[in-house]
Protein backbone atom coordinates (compact mmCIF):
# COMPACT_ATOMS: atom_id res chain seq x y z
CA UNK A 1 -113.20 57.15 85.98
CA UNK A 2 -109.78 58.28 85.03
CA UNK A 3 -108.31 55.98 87.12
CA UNK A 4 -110.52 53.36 86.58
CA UNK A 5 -109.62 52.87 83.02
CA UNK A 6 -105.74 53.19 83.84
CA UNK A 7 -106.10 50.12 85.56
CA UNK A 8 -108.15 48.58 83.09
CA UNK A 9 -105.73 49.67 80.41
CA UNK A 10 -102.76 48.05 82.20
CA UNK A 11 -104.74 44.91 82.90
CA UNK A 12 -105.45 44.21 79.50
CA UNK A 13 -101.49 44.76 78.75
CA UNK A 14 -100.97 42.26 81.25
CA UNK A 15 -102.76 39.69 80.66
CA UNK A 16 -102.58 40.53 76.69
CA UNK A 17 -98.35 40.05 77.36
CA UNK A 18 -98.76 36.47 79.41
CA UNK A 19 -101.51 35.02 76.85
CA UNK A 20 -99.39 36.23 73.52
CA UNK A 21 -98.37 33.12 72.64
CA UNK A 22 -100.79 29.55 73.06
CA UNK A 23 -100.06 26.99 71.28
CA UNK A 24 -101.15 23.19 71.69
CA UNK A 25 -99.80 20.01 69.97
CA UNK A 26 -100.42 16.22 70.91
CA UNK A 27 -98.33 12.67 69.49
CA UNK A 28 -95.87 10.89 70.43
CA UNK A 29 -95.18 9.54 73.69
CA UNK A 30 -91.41 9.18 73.56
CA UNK A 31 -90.61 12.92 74.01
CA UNK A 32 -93.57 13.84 76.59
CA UNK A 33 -91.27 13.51 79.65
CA UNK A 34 -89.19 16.83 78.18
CA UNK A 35 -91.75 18.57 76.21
CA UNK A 36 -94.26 18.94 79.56
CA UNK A 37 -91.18 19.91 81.57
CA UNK A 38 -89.57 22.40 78.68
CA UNK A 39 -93.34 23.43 78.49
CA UNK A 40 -93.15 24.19 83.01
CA UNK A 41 -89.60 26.45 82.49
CA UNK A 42 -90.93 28.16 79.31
CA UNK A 43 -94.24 29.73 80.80
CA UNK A 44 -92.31 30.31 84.51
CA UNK A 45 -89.39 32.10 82.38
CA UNK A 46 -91.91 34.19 79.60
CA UNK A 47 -95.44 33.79 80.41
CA UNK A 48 -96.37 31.97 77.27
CA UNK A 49 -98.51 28.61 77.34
CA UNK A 50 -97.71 25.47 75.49
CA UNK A 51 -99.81 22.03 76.28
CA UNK A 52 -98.71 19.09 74.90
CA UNK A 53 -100.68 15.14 75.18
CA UNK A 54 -99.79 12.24 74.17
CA UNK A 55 -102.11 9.62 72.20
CA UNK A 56 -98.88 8.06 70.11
CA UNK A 57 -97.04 9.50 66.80
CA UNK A 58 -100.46 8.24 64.72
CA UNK A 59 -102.71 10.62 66.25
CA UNK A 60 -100.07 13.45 66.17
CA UNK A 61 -99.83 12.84 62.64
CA UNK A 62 -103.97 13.08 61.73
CA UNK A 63 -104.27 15.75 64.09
CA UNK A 64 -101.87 18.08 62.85
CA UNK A 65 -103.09 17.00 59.25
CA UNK A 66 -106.66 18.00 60.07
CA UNK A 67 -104.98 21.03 61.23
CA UNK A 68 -106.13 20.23 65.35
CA UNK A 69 -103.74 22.30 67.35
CA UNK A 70 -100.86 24.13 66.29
CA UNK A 71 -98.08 20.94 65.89
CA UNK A 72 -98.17 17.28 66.10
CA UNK A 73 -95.57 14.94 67.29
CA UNK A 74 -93.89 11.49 65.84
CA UNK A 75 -91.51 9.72 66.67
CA UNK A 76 -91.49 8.45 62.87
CA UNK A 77 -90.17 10.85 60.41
CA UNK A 78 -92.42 11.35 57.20
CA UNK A 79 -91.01 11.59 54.23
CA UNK A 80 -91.21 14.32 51.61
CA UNK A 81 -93.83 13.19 49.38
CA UNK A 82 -96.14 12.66 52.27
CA UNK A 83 -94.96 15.87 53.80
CA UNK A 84 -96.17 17.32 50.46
CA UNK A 85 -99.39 15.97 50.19
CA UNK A 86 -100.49 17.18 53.86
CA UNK A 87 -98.68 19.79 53.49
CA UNK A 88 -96.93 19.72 56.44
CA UNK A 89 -93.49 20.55 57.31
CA UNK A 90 -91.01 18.88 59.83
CA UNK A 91 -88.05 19.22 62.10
CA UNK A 92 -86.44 16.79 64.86
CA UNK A 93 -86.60 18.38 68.02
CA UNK A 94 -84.37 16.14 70.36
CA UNK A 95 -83.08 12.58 70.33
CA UNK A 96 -83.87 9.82 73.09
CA UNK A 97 -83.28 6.40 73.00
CA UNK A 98 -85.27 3.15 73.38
CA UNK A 99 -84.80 0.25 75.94
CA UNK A 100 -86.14 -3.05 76.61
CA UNK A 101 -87.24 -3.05 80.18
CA UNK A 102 -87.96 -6.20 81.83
CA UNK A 103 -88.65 -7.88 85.33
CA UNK A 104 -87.38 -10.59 86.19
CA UNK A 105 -86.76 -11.25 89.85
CA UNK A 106 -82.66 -11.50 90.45
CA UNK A 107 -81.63 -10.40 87.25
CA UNK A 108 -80.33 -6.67 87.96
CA UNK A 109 -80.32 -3.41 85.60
CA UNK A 110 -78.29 -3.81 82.83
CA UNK A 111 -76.93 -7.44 83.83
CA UNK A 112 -79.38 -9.30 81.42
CA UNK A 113 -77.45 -9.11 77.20
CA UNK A 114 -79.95 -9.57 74.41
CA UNK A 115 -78.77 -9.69 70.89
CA UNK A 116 -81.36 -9.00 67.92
CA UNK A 117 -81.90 -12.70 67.48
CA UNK A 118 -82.81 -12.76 70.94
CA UNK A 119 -84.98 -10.00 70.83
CA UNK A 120 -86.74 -11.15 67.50
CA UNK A 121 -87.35 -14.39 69.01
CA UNK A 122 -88.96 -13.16 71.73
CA UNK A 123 -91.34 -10.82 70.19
CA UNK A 124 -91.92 -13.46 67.16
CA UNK A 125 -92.79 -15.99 69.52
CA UNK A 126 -90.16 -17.92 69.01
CA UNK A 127 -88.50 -17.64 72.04
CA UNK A 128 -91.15 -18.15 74.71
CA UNK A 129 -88.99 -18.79 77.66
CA UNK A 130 -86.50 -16.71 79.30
CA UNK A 131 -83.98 -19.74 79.97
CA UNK A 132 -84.38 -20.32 76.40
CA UNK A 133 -80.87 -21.38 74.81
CA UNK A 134 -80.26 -18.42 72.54
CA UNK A 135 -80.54 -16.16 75.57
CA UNK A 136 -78.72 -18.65 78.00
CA UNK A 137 -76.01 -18.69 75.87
CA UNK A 138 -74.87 -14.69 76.35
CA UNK A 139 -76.14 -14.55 79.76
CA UNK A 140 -73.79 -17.41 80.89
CA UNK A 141 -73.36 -17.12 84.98
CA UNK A 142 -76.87 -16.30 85.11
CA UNK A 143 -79.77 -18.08 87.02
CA UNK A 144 -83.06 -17.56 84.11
CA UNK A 145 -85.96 -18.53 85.36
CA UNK A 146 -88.30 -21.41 83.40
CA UNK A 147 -91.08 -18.78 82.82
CA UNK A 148 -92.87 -17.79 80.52
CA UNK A 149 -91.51 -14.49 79.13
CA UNK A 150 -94.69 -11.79 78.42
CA UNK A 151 -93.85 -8.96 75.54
CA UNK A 152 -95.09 -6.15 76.61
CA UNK A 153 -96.28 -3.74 73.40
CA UNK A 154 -97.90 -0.33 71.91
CA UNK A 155 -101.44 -1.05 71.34
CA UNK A 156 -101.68 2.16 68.85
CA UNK A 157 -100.05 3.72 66.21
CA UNK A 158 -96.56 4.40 67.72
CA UNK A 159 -93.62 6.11 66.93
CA UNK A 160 -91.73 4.02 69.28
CA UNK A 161 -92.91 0.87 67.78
CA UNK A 162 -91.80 2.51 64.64
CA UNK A 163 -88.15 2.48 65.91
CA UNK A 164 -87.75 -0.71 67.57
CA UNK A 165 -88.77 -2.15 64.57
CA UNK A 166 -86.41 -0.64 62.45
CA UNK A 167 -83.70 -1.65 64.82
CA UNK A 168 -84.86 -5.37 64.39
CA UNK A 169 -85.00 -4.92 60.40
CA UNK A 170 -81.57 -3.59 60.11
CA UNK A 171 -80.22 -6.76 62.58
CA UNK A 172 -81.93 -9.75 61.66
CA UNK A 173 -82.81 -10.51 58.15
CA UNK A 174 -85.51 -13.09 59.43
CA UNK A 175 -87.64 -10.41 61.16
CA UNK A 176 -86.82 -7.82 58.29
CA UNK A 177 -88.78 -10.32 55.71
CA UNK A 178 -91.72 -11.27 57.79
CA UNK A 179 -92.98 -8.87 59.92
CA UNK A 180 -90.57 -5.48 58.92
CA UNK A 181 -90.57 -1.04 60.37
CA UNK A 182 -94.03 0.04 60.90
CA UNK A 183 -95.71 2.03 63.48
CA UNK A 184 -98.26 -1.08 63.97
CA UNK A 185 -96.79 -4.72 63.87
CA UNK A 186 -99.17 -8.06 64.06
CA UNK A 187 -96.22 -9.51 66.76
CA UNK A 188 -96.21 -13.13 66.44
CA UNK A 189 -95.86 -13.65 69.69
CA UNK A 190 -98.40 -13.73 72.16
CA UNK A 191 -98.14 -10.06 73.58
CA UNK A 192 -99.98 -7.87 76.31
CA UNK A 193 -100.69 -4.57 74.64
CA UNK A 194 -100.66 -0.76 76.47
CA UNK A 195 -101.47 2.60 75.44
CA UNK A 196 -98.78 4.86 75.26
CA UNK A 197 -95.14 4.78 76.75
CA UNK A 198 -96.17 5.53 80.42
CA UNK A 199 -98.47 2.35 80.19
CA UNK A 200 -96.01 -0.24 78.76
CA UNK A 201 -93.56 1.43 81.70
CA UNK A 202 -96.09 0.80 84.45
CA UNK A 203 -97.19 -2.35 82.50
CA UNK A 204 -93.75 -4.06 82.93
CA UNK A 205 -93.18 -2.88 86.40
CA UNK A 206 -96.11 -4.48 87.53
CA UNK A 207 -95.97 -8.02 85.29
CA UNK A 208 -93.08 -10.41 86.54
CA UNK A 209 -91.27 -11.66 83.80
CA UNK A 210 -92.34 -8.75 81.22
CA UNK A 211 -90.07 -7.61 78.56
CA UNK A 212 -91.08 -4.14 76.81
CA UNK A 213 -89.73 -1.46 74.70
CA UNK A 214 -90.08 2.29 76.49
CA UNK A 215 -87.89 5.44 75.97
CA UNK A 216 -85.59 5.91 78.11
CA UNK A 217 -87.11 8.50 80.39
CA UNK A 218 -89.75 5.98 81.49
CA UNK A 219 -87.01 3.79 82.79
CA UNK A 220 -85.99 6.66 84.88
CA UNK A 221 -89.19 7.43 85.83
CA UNK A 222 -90.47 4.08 86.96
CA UNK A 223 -86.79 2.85 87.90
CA UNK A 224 -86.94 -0.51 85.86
CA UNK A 225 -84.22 -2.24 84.42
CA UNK A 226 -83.52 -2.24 81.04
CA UNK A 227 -80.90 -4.96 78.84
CA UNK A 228 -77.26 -4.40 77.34
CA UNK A 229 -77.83 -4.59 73.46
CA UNK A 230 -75.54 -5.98 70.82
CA UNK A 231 -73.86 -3.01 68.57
CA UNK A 232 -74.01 -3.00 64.53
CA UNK A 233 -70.08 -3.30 65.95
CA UNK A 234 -70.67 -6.66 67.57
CA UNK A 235 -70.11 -5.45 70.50
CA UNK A 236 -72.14 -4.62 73.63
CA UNK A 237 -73.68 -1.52 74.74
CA UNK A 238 -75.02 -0.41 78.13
CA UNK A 239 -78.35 1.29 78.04
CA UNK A 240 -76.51 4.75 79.39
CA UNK A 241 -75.97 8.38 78.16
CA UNK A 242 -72.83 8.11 76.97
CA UNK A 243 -73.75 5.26 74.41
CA UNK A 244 -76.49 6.88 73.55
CA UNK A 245 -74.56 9.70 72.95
CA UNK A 246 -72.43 8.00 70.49
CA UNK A 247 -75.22 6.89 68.59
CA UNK A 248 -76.38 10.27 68.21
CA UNK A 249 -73.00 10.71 66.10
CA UNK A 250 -74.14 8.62 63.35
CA UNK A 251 -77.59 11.26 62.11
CA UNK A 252 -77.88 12.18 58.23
CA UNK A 253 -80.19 14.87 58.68
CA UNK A 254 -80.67 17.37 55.50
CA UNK A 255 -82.79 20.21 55.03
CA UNK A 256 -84.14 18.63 51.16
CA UNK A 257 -85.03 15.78 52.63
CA UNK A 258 -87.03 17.80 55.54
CA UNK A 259 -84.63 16.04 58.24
CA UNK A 260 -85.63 12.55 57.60
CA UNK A 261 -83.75 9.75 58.91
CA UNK A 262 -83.77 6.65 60.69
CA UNK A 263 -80.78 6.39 63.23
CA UNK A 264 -81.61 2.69 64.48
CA UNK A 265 -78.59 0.21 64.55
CA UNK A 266 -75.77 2.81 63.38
CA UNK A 267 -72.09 1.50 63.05
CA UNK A 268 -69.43 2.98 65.89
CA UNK A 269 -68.23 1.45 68.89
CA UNK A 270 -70.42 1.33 71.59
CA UNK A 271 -73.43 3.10 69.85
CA UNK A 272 -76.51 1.94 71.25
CA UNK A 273 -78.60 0.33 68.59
CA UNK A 274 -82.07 1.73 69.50
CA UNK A 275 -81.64 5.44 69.05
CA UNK A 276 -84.17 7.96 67.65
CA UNK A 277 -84.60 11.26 66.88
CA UNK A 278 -88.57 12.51 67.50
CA UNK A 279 -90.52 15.05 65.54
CA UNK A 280 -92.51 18.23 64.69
CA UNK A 281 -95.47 18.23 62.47
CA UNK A 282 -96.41 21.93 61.36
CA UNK A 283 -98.72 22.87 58.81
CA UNK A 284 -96.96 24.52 55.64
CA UNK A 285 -100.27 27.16 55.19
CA UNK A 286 -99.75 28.63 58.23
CA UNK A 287 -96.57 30.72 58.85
CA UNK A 288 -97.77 32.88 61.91
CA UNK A 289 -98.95 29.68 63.91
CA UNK A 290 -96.02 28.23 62.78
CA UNK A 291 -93.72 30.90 64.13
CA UNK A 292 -95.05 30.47 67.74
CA UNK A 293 -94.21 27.22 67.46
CA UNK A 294 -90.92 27.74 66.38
CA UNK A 295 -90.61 30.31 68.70
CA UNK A 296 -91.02 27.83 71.56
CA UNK A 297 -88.84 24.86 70.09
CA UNK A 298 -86.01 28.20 69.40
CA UNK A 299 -85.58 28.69 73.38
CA UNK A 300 -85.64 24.72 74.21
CA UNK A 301 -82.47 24.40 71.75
CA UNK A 302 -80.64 27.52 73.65
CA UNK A 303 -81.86 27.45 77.26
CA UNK A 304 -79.84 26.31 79.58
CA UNK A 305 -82.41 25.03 81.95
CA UNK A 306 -84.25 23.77 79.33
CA UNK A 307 -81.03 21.57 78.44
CA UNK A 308 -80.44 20.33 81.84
CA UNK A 309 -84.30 19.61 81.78
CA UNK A 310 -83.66 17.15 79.02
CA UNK A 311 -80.12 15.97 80.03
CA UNK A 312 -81.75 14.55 83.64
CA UNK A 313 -84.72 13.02 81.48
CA UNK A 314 -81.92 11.16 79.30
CA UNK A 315 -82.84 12.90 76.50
CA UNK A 316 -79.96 14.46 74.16
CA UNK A 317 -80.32 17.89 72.63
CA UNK A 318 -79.53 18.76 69.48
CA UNK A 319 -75.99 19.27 67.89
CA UNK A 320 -75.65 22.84 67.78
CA UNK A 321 -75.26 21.94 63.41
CA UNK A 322 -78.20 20.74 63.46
CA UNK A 323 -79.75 23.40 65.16
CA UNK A 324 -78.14 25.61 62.63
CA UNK A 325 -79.27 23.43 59.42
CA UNK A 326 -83.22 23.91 61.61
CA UNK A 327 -82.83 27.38 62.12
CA UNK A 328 -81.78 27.71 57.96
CA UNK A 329 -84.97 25.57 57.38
CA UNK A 330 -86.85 27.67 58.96
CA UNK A 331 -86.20 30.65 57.21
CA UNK A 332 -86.27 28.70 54.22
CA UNK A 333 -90.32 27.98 54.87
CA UNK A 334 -91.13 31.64 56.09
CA UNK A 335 -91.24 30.06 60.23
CA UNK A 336 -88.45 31.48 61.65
CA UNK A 337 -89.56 32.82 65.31
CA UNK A 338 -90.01 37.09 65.60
């Protein structure tokens, strides 16, 4: 009997040791690529669990407001009054970027150049073919088809949507007055809607002459080819890590302000246009929940193979300042991991 309850002793430690920590959030599609692999390395390396689905930054932001899981994701930063009123709190947790797939058969990755009145038109309706003059013009020595070109969108509330939008707003004053940033747009042109970033990917991939907007890791993921973008510089970027990089440069992040910012179409050569940061949602009224969470997001910005993780997603992790202004916010709010 002795024996017996020896071994029932040390089961319980056991499994009471692997099952401390469980926490569950849901959101935004953008960072799912490196939050289901960070979530992989972090159970492997301590036994904890963290699930993570996607459903777009909408449903990550009324589930974590009706308190359903631990965190919710978006992709679009809410500001403080909001924050107040839902009492939430908020933190980026890595930065990705946006690209504009597209198939066209004999146009190569990266060859096709798209400007923001380009990429207005097209997703206005303006521009319904893709050997339309405004894209002819900077895509000289090209062979465009006559085709009809088929926008490929977010059908829900989407962080993504959020920040492509706000990169069109910032470039072209026409699309800034009549359709403007929101998570939800009534395009203009005639679009073919998907759920989710993995959707619009496989959406595009499987539609010749389909143009969407996907984070980068989806490009990866379903090797498409994605355009060079005019900078806020005027001049043009690559859809690559080292631009995005440079875009990363250009965050105003502060710890009043709970982190918000918009880094869409920032100045510097080089800086590719469609960058974001993503969030996390946590409620405000629950510190212990809070610090699992925190807990979890506190390896991902130190591991190394959590790093590499995102690096070979294309995902950029966090200047280590920022980490440090998260880390003071933390403590600030009572959620700084045990």
């Amino acid at each position: 009997m002795k024996k017996l309850a020896m071994l029932a002793l040390a089961g319980a430690l056991v499994s009471g040791a692997f099952a401390s920590d469980k926490i569950m959030g849901q959101g935004a599609t953008f960072p799912l690529p490196v939050y289901k692999d960070w979530a992989k390395i972090y159970y492997k390396q301590t036994g904890n669990q963290v699930t993570y689905s996607g459903g777009g930054s909408g449903k990550g932001i009324s589930a974590i407001t009706d308190r359903n899981g631990n965190f919710g994701g978006s992709d679009s930063a809410l500001k403080k009054d909001e924050l107040n009123e839902k009492k939430l709190l908020q933190f980026p947790a890595v930065i990705g970027s946006i690209v504009l797939a597209y198939n066209i058969d004999g146009v190569k990755d990266m060859e096709l150049k798209l400007d923001a009145e380009a990429v207005a038109g097209i997703f206005s309706g303006k521009i319904t073919k893709w050997n339309d003059s405004v894209i002819a013009k900077i895509n000289e020595g090209i062979k465009l088809p006559d085709a009809d070109i088929v926008p490929v969108v977010r059908s829900e509330s989407s962080g993504t949507t959020f920040n492509f939008t706000s990169y069109l707003s910032k470039a072209n004053e026409d699309w800034a007055k009549n359709y403007g940033a929101a998570k939800t747009i009534n395009w203009g042109a005639k679009v073919t809607p998907a759920q989710g970033n993995p959707l619009v990917a496989k959406t595009i991939k499987q539609t010749p002459n389909s143009i969407g907007y996907i984070e980068y890791a989806y490009k990866v993921t379903e090797n498409l080819n994605a355009a060079t973008l005019k900078t806020a510089n005027g001049d043009w970027a690559e859809p690559t890590e080292e631009n995005f990089a440079k875009a990363a440069l250009n965050s105003n992040f502060s710890i009043d302000e709970h982190f918000y910012d918009v880094l869409a179409y920032g100045k510097g050569e080089k800086s590719y246009p469609i960058t974001a940061a993503t969030f996390i949602l946590l409620p405000s009224d629950n510190a212990e929940d809070g610090k699992k969470v925190t807990k979890f997001f506190k390896w991902a910005f130190e591991n190394d193979e959590a790093k590499k993780a995102a690096a070979n997603l294309g995902y950029l992790p966090l200047p280590k300042d920022t980490v440090d202004m998260i880390e003071e916010y933390w403590k600030k709010y009572d959620i700084f991991p045990k």
